[in-house]
Protein backbone atom coordinates (compact mmCIF):
# COMPACT_ATOMS: atom_id res chain seq x y z
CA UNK A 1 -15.62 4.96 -21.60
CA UNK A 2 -11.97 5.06 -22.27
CA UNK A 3 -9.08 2.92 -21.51
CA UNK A 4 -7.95 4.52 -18.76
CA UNK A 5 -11.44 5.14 -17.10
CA UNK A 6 -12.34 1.21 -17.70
CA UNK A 7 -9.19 0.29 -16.19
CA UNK A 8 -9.42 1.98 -13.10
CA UNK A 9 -12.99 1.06 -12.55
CA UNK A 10 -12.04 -2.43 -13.07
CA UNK A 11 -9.17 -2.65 -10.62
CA UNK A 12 -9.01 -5.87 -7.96
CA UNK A 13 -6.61 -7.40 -6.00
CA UNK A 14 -4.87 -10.13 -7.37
CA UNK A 15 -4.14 -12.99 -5.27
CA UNK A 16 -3.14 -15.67 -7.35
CA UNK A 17 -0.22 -15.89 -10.04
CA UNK A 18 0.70 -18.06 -12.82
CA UNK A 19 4.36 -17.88 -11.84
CA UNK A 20 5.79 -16.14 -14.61
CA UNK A 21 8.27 -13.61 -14.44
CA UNK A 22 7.36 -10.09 -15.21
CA UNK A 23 9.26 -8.66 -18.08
CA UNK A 24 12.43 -6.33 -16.90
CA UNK A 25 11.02 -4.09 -19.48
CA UNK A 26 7.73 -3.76 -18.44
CA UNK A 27 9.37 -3.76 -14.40
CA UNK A 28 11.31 -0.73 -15.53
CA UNK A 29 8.29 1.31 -16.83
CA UNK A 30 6.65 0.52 -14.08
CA UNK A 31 9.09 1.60 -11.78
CA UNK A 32 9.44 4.70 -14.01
CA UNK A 33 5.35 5.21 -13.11
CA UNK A 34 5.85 4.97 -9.51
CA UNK A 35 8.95 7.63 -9.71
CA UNK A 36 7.17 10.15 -11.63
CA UNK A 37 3.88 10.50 -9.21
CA UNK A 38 3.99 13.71 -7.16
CA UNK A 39 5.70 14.48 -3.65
CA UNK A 40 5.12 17.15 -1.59
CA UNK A 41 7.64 20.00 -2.09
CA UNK A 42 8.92 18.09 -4.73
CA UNK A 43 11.20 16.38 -1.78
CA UNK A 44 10.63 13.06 -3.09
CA UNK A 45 10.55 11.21 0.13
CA UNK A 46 9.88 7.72 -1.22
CA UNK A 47 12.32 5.20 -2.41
CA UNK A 48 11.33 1.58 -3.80
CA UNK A 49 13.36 -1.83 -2.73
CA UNK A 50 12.33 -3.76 -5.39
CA UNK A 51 12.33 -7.79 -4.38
CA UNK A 52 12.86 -10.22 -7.10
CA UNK A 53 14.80 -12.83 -5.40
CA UNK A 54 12.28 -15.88 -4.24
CA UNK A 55 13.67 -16.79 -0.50
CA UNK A 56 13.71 -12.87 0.28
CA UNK A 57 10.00 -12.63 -0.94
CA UNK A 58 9.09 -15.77 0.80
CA UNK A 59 11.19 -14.06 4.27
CA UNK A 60 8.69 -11.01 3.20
CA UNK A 61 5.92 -13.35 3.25
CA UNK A 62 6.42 -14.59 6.42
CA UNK A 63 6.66 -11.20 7.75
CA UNK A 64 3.76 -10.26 6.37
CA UNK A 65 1.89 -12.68 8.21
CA UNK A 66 2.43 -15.94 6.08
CA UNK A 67 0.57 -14.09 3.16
CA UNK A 68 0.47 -16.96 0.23
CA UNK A 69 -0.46 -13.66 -2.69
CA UNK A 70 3.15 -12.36 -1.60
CA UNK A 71 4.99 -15.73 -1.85
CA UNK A 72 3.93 -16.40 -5.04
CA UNK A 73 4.42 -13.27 -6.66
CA UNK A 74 7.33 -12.02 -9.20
CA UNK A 75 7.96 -9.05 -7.65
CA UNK A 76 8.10 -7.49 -4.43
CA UNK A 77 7.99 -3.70 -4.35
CA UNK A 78 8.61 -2.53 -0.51
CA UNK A 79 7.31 1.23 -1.00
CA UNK A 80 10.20 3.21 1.87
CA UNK A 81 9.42 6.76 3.33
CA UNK A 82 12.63 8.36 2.45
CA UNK A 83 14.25 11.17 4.46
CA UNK A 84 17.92 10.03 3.96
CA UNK A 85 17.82 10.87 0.83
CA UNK A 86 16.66 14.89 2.13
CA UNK A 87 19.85 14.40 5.05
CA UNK A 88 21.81 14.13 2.22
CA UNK A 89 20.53 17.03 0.19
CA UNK A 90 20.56 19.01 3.37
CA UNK A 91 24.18 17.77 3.81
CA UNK A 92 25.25 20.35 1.03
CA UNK A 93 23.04 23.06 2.17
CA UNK A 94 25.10 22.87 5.86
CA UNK A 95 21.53 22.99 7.57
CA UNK A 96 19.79 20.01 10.07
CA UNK A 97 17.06 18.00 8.71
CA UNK A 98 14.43 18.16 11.08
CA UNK A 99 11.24 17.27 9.54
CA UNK A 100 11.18 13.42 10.42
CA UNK A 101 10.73 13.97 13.73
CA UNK A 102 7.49 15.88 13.16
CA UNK A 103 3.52 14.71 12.90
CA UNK A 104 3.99 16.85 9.53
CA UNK A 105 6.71 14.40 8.60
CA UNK A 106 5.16 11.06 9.30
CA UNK A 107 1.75 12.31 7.39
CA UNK A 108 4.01 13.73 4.50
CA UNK A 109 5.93 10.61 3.83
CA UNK A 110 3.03 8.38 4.15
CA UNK A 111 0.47 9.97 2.08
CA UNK A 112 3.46 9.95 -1.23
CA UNK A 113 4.25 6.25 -0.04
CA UNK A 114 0.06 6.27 -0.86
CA UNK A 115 0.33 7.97 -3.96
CA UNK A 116 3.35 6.37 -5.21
CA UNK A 117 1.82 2.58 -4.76
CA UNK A 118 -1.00 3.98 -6.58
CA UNK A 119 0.92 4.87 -9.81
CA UNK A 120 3.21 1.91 -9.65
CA UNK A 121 0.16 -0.68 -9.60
CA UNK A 122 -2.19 1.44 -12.11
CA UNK A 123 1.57 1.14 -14.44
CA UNK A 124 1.64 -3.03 -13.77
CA UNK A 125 -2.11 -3.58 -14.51
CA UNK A 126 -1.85 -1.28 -17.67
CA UNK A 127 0.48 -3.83 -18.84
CA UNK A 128 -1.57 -6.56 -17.65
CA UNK A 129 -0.35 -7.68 -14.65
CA UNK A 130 -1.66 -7.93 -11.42
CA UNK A 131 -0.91 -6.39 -7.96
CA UNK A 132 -1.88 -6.60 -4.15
CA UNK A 133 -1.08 -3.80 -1.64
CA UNK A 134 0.35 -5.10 1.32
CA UNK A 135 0.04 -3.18 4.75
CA UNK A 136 0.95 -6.60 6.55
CA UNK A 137 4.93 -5.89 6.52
CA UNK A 138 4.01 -3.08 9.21
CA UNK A 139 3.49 -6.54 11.50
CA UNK A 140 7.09 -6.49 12.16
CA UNK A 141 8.92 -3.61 10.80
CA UNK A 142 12.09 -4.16 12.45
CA UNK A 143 12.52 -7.69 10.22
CA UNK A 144 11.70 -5.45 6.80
CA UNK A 145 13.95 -2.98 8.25
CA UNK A 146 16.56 -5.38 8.93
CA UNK A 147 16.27 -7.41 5.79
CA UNK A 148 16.28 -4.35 3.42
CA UNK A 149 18.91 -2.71 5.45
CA UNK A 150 17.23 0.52 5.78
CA UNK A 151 19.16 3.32 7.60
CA UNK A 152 17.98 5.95 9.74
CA UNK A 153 15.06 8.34 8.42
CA UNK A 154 14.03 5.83 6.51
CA UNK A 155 10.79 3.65 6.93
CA UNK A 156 8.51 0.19 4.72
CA UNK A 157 5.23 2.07 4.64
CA UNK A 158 3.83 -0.94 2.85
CA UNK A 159 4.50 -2.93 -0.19
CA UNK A 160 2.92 -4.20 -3.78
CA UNK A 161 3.06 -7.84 -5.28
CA UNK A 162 3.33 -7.71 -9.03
CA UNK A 163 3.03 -10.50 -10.61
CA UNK A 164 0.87 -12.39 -13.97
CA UNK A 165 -2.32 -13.54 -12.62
CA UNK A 166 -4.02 -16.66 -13.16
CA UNK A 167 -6.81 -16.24 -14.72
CA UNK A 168 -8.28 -19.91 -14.18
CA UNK A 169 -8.76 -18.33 -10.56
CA UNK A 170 -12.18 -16.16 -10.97
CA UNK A 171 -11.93 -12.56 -9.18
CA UNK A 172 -14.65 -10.01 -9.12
CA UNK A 173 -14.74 -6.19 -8.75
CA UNK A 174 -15.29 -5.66 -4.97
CA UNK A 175 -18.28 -2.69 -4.51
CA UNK A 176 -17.58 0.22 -2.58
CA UNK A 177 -19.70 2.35 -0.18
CA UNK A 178 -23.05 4.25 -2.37
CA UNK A 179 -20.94 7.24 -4.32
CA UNK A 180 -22.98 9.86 -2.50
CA UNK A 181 -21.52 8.62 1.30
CA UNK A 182 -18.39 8.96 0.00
CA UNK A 183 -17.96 12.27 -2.31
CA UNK A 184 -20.03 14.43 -0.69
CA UNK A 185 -21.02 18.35 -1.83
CA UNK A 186 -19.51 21.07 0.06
CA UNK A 187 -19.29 19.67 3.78
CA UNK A 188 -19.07 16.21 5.04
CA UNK A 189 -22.24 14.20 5.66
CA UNK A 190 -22.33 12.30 8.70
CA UNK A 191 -25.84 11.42 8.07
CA UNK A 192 -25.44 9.94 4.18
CA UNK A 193 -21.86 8.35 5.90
CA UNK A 194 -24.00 6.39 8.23
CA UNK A 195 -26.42 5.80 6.01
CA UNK A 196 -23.85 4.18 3.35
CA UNK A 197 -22.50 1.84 6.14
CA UNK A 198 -25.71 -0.01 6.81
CA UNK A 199 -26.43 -0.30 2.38
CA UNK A 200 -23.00 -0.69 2.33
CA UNK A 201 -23.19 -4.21 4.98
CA UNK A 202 -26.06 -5.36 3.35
CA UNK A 203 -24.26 -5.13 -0.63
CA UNK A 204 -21.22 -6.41 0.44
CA UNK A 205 -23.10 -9.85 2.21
CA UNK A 206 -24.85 -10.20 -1.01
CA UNK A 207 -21.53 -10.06 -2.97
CA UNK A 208 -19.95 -12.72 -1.07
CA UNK A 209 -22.74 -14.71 -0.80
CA UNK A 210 -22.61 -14.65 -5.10
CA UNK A 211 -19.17 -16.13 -4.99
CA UNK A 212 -20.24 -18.98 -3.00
CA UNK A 213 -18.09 -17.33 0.31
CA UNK A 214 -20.57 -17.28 2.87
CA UNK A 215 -18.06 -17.34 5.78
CA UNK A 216 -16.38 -13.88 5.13
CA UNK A 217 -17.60 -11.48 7.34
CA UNK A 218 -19.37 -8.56 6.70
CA UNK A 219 -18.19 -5.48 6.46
CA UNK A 220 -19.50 -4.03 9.72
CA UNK A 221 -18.47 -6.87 11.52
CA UNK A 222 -14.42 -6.96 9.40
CA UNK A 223 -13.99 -3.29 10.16
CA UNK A 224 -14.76 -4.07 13.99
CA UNK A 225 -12.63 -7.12 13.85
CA UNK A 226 -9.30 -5.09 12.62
CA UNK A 227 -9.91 -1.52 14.38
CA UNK A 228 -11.22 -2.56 18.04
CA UNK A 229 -7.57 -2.78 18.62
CA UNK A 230 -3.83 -1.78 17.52
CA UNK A 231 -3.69 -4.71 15.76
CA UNK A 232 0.75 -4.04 14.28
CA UNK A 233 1.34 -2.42 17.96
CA UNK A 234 5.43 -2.38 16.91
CA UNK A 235 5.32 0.88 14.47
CA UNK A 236 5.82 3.43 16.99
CA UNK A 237 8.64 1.83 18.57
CA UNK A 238 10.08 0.77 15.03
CA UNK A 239 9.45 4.60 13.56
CA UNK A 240 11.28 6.20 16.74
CA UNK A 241 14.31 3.75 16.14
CA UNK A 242 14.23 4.83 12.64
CA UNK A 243 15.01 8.48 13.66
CA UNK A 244 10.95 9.38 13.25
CA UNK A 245 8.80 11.58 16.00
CA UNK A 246 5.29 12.89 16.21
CA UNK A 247 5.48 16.30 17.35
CA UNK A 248 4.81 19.33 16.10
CA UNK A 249 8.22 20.42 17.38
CA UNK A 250 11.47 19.30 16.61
């Protein structure tokens, strides 16, 4: 298997850091990553506030829902969908930039927020560091909004901890749903999707139970505990203060 393949496969959340700073070198290759990943049209609708200063990562923290993994880290990356920066190209073309307050919009700018948080963290562990994604800072986007100063048509789709991790803290590659329940051939299974859930409960219990954390639910029971409600019920009002619609007409 090679580097890159073992890498990947490997990759876990790191939640605990050894408080070391991450090299500005290694910050600005990793920042370089997160730039070059693709967005659609080429429109490149995502812009990065990077977070180094310790009482503004500890406000982001608190945001985030008092998360200790993002107060302790080096860096904060907030990961922004970006349509300022298309007002202003649009600004020399004399035309109205629309597409923020579409559906089309919203989805666009959130799947290259995706896809950018995905380069930027494969980048950091490369160089052996470790990352978190953070969807918590969604909680209250008007306090990320107001602490990054974030103008209009933009939006903090979610944010990465980097940081060096500890390794006197043991972490373990988390298992996924049974390959075949989630690439499937052709069409999608609903069968082998079901199927995978119930395997899926059972591996996962075992798993925990091997670390010795027998009080973490499983993953039947997280998945109801997070998605039988809106549990950050501010984004809608946040994204239509932001300039941001969902409509497939503008």
């Amino acid at each position: 298997m090679n580097p890159t393949l073992e890498q990947i496969l490997n990759r876990r959340s790191i939640r605990n850091f050894t408080g070391e700073s991450v090299k500005a070198d290694d910050l600005k290759l990793i920042l370089q990553a997160a730039q070059q990943a693709p967005t659609s049209i080429n429109g490149q609708q995502v812009s990065l506030v990077v977070t180094r200063d310790k009482s503004k990562i500890k406000q982001i923290a608190e945001i985030a829902g008092g998360q200790p993994q993002v107060a302790t880290a080096d860096v904060f990356v907030t990961v922004v969908i970006d349509y300022h920066r298309a007002q202003a190209a649009m600004a020399e073309t004399g035309e109205d930039m629309v597409i923020s307050r579409s559906a089309e919009g919203i989805l666009v700018g959130s799947v290259d927020a995706g896809i950018a948080v995905n380069a930027l963290q494969t980048a950091a562990e490369s160089l052996g560091y470790g990352t978190t994604t953070i969807g918590g800072i969604r909680s209250n986007p008007q306090a990320m909004i107001d602490l990054l100063e974030l103008p209009q048509n933009t939006y903090p789709a979610l944010g990465s901890t980097i940081g060096v991790p500890d390794n006197a803290v043991p972490s373990a590659v988390k298992p996924r749903v049974a390959l075949e329940s989630f690439a499937m051939d052709e069409v999608y299974d609903a069968q082998k999707v079901a199927q995978g859930v119930k395997q899926y409960d059972l591996d996962l219990r075992k798993w925990w139970d091997s670390l010795g954390l027998t009080e973490m639910p499983s993953y039947t029971a997280q998945t109801a505990q997070f998605y039988n409600k809106v549990y950050f019920p501010k984004v809608a009002q946040s994204l239509e203060q932001q300039g941001f619609v969902f409509s497939d007409e503008a």
